[in-house]
C-alpha atoms as a PDB file:
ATOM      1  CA  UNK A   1    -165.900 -62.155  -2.913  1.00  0.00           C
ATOM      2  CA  UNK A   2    -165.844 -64.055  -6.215  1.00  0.00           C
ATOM      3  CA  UNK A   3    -168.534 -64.208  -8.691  1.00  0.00           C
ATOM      4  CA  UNK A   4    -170.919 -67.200  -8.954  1.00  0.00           C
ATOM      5  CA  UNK A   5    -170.501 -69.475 -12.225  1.00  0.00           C
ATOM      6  CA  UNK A   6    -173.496 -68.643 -14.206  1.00  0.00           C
ATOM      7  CA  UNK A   7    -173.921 -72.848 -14.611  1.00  0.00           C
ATOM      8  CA  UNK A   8    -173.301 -73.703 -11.258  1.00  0.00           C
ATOM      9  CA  UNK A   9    -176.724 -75.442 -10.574  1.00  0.00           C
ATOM     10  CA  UNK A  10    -176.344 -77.078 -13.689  1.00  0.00           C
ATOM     11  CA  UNK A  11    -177.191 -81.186 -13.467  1.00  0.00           C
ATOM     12  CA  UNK A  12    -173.597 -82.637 -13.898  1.00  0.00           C
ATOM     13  CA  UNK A  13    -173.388 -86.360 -15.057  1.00  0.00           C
ATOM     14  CA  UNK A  14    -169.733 -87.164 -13.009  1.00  0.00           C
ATOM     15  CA  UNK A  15    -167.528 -89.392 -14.990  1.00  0.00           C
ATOM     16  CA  UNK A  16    -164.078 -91.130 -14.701  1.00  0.00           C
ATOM     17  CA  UNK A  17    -161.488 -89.103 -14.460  1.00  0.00           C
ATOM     18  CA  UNK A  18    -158.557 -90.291 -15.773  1.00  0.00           C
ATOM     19  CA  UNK A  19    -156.288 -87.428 -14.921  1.00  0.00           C
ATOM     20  CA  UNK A  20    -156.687 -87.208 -11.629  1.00  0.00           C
ATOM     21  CA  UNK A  21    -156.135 -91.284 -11.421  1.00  0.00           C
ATOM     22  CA  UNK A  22    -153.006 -90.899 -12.991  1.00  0.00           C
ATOM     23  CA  UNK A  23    -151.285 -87.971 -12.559  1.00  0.00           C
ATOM     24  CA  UNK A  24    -153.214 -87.661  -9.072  1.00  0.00           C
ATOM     25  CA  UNK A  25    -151.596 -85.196  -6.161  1.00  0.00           C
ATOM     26  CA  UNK A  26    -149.856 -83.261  -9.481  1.00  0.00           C
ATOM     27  CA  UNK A  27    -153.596 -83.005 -10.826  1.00  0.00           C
ATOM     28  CA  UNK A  28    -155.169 -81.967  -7.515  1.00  0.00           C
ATOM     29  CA  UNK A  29    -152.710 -79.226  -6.921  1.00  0.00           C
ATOM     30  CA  UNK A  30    -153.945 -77.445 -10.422  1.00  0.00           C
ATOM     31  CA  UNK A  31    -157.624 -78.352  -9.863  1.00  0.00           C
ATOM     32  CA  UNK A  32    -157.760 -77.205  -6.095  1.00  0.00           C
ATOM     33  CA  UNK A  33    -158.322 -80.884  -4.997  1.00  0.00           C
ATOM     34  CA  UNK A  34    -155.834 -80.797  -1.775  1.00  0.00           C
ATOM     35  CA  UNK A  35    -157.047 -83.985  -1.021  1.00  0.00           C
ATOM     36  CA  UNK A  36    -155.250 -85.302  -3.630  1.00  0.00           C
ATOM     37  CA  UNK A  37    -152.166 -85.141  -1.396  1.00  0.00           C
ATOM     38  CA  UNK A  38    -153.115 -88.163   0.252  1.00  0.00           C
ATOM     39  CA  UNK A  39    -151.745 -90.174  -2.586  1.00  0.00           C
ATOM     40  CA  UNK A  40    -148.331 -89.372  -1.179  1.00  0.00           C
ATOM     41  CA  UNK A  41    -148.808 -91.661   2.644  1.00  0.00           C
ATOM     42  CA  UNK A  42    -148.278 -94.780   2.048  1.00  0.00           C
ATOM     43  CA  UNK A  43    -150.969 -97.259   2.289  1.00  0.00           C
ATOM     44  CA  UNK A  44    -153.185 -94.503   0.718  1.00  0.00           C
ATOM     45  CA  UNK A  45    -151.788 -94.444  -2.258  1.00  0.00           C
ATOM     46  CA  UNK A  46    -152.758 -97.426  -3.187  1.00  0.00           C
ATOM     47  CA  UNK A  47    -156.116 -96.185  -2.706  1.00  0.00           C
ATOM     48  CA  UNK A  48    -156.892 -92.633  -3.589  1.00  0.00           C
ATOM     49  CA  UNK A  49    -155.727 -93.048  -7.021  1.00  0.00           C
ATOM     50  CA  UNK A  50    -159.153 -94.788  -7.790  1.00  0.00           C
ATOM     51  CA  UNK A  51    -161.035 -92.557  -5.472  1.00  0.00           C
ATOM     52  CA  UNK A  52    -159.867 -89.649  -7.263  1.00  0.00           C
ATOM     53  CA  UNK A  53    -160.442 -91.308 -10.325  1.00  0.00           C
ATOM     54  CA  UNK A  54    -163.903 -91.555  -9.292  1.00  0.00           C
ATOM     55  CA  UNK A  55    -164.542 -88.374  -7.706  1.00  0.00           C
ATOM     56  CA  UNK A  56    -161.730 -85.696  -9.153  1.00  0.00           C
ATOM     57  CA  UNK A  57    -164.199 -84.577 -11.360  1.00  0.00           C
ATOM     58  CA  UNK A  58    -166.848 -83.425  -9.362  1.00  0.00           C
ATOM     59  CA  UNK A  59    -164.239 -81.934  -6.159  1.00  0.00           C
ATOM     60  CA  UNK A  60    -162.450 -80.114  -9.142  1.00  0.00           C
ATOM     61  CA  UNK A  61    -165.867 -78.360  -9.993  1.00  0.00           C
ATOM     62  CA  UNK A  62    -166.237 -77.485  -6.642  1.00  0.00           C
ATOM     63  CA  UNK A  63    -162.731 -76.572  -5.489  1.00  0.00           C
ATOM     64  CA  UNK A  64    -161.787 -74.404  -8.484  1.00  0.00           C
ATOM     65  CA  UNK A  65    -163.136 -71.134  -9.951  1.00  0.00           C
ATOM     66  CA  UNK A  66    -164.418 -71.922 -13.444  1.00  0.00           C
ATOM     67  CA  UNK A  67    -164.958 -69.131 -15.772  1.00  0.00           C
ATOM     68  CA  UNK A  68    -168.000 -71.817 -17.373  1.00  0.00           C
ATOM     69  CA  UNK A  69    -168.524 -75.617 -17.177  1.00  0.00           C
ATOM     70  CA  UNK A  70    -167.153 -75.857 -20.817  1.00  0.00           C
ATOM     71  CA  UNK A  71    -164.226 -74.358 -19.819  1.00  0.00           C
ATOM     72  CA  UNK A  72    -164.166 -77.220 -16.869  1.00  0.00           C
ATOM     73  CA  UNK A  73    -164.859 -79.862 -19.514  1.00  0.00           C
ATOM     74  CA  UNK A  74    -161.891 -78.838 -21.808  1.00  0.00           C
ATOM     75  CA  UNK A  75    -159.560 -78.594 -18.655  1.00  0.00           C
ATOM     76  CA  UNK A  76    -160.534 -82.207 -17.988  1.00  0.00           C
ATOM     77  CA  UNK A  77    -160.009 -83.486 -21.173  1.00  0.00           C
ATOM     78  CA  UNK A  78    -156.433 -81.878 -21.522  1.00  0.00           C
ATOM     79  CA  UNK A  79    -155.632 -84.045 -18.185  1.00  0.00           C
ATOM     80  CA  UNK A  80    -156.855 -87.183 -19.648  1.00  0.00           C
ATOM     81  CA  UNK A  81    -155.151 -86.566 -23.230  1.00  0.00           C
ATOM     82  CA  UNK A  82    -151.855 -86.366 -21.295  1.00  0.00           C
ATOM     83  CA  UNK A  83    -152.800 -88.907 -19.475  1.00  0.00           C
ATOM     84  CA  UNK A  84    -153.279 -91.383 -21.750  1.00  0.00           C
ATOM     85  CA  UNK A  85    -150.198 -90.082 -23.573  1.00  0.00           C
ATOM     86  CA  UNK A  86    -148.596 -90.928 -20.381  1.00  0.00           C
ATOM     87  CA  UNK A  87    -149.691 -94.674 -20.657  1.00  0.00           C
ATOM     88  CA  UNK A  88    -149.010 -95.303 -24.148  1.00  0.00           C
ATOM     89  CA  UNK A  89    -145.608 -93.851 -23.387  1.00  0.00           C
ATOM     90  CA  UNK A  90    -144.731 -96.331 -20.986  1.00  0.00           C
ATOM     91  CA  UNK A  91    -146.061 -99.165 -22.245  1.00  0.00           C
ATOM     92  CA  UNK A  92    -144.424 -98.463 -25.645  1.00  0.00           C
ATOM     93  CA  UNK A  93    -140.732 -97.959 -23.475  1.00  0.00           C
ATOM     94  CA  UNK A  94    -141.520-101.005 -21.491  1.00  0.00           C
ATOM     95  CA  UNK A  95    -141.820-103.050 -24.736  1.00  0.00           C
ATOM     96  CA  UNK A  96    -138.764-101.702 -26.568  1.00  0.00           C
ATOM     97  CA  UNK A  97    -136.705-102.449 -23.092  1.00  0.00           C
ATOM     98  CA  UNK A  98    -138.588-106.193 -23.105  1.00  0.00           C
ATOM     99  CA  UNK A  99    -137.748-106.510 -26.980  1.00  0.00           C
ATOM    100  CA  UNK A 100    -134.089-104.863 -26.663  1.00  0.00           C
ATOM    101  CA  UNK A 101    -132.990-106.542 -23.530  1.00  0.00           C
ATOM    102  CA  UNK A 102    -134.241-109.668 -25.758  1.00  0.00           C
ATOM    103  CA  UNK A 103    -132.407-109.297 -28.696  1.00  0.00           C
ATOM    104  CA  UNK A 104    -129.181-108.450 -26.562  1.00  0.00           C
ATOM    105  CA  UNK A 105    -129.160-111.920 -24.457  1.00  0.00           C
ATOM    106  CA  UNK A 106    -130.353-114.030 -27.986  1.00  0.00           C
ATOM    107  CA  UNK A 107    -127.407-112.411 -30.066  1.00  0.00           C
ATOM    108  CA  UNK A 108    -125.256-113.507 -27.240  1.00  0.00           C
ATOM    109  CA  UNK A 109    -122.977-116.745 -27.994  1.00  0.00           C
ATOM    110  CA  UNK A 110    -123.996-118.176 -24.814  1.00  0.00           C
ATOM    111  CA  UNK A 111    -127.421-118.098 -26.226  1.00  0.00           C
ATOM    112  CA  UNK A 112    -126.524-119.574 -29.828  1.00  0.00           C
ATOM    113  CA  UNK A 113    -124.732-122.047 -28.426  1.00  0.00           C
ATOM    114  CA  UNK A 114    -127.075-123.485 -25.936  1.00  0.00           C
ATOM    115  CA  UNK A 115    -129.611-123.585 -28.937  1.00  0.00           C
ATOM    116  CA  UNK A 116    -127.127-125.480 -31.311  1.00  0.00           C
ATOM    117  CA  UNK A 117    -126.571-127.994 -28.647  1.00  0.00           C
ATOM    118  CA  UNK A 118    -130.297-128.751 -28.103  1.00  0.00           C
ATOM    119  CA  UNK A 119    -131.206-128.429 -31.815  1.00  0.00           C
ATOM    120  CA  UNK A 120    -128.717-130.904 -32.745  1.00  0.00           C
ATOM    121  CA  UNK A 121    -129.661-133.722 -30.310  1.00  0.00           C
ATOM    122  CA  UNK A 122    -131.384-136.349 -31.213  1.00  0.00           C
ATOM    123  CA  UNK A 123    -133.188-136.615 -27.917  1.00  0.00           C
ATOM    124  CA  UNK A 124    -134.875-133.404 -28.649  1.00  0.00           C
ATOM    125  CA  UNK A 125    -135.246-133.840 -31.869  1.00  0.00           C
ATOM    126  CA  UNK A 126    -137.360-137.054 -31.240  1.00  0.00           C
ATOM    127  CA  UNK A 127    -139.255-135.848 -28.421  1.00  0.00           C
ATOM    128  CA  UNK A 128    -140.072-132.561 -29.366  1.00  0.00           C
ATOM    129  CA  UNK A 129    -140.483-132.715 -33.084  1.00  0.00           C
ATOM    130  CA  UNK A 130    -137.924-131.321 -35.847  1.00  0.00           C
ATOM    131  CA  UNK A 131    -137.429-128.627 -36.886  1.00  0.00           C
ATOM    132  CA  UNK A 132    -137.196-126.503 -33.288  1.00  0.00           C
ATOM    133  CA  UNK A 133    -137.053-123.073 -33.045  1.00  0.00           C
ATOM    134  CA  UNK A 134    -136.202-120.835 -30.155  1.00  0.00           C
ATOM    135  CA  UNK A 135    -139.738-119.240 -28.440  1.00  0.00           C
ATOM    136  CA  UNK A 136    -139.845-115.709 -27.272  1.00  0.00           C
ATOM    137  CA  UNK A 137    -138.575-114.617 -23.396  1.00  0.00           C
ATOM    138  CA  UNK A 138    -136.556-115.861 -21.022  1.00  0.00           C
ATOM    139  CA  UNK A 139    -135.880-115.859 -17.740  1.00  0.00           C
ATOM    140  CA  UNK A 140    -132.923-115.100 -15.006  1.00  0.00           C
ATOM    141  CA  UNK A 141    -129.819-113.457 -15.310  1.00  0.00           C
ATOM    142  CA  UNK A 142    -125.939-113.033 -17.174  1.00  0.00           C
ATOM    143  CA  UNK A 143    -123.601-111.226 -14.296  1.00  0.00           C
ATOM    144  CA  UNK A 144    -121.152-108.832 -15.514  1.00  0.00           C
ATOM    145  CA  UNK A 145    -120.660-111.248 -18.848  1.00  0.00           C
ATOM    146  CA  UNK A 146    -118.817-114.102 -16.273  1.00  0.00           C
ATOM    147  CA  UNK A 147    -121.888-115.768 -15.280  1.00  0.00           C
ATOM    148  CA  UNK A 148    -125.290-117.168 -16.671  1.00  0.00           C
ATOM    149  CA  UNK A 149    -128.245-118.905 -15.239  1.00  0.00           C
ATOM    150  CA  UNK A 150    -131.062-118.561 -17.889  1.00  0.00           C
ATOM    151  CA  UNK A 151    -134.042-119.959 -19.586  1.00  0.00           C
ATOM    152  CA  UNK A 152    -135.627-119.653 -22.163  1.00  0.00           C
ATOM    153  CA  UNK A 153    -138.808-121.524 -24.617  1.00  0.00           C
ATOM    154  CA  UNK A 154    -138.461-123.441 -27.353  1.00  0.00           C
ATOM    155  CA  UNK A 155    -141.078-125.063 -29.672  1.00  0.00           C
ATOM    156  CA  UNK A 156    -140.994-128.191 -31.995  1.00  0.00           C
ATOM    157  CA  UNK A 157    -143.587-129.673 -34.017  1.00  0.00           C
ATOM    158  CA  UNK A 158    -144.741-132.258 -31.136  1.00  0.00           C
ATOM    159  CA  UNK A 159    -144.604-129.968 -28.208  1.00  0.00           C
ATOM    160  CA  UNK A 160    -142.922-126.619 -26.285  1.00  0.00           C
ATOM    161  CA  UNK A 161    -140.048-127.224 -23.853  1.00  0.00           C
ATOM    162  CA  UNK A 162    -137.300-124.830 -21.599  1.00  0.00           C
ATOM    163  CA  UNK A 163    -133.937-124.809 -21.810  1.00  0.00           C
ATOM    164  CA  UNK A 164    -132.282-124.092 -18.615  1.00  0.00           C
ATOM    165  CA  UNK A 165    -128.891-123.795 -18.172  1.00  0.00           C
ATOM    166  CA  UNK A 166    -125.860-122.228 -16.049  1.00  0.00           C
ATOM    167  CA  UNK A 167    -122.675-121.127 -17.427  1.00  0.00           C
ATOM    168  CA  UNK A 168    -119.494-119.459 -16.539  1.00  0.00           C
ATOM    169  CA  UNK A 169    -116.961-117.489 -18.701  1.00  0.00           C
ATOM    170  CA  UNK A 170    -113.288-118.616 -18.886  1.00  0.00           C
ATOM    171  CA  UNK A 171    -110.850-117.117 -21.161  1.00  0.00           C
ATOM    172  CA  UNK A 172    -113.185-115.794 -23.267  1.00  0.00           C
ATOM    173  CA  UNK A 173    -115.657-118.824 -24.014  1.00  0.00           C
ATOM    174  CA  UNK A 174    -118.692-120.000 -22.411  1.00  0.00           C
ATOM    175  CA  UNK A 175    -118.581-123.718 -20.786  1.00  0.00           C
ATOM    176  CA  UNK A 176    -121.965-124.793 -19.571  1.00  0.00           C
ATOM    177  CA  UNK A 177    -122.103-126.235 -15.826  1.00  0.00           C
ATOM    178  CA  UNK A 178    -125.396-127.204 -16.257  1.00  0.00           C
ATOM    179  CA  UNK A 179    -128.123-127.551 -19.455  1.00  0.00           C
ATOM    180  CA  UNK A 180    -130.970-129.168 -19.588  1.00  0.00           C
ATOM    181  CA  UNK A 181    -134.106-129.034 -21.633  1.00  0.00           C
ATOM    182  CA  UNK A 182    -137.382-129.318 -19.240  1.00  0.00           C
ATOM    183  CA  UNK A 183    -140.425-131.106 -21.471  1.00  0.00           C
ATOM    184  CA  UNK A 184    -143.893-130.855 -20.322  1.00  0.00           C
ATOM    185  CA  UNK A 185    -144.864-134.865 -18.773  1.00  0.00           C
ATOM    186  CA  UNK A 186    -141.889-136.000 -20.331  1.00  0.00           C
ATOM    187  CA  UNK A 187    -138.569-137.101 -19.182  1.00  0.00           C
ATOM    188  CA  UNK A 188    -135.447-134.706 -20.134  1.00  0.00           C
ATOM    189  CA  UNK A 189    -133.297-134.520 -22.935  1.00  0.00           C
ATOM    190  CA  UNK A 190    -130.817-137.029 -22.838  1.00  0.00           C
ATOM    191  CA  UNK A 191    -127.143-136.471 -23.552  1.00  0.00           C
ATOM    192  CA  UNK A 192    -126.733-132.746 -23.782  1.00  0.00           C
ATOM    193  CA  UNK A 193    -122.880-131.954 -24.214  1.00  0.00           C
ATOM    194  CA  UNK A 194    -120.435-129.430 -25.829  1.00  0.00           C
END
């Protein structure tokens, strides 16, 4: 029979645990939370990770022998310094992916080339306001370097448009099928040609 914890009738102010949201049936298998497992049907797991967020504090107190509640505490805290390790990890991977799949498609000719078409006409120029500059994203897709259908922002002085376009690869060199630039209430660029 194990011992009592000295503190268990101690008043215990639960808090979030961020831990057991993230890292949730992996974090109730070391704190004796079973229930945890439930994160694993699916359906529930879309659930329990904010009910154990909630709760994993005060079913790890009960579930597991603690030698002392400060012991508990610094257990806790561990799970939410990794946690948030965890978060900043991903978010800072997501954005280098974001900002390398970026510079990848704008050092592509395809790219530079749409841009010199649209910064050079006078259509543009006049409705959007000179100078323009490319704006940051885009959207769709380049197959296997043969195909294109992309857009992306740009920005002039008067207002923001898109430039959408689809392109193929023959021998080497991009020829546009179709490239447009889409302006907010206005009508398109005119005259947009290699």
């Amino acid at each position: 029979m194990s011992e009592e914890r000295p503190d268990k009738d101690k008043p215990i102010e639960w808090s979030w645990n961020w831990g057991a949201f993230f890292f949730n049936w992996i974090w109730g298998l070391f704190n004796g939370s079973k229930i945890a497992l439930l994160t694993l049907v699916p359906g529930l797991n879309l659930i329990m990770p904010f009910v154990l967020g909630a709760k994993g504090n005060e079913w790890a107190w009960k579930n597991k022998q603690w030698d002392s509640y400060e012991q508990f505490r610094a257990t806790q805290k561990r799970w939410s310094i990794a946690a948030l390790f965890l978060v900043i990890s991903v978010l800072f991977s997501s954005g280098a992916m974001i900002l390398y799949i970026e510079f990848q498609v704008k050092n592509e000719k395809l790219f530079s080339k749409s841009l010199a078409l649209v910064t050079s006409n006078s259509s543009c120029m006049e409705k959007l306001g000179a100078p323009i500059s490319e704006g940051f994203g885009f959207t769709g897709i380049i197959e296997r370097d043969r195909t294109a259908d992309l857009s992306y922002p740009i920005n002039g002085t008067k207002t923001g448009a898109n430039v959408h376009l689809k392109a193929e690869k023959i021998n080497g060199k991009w020829l546009f099928q179709t490239l447009f630039v889409e302006i907010p209430n206005q009508a398109d660029c005119e005259g947009l040609q290699e």
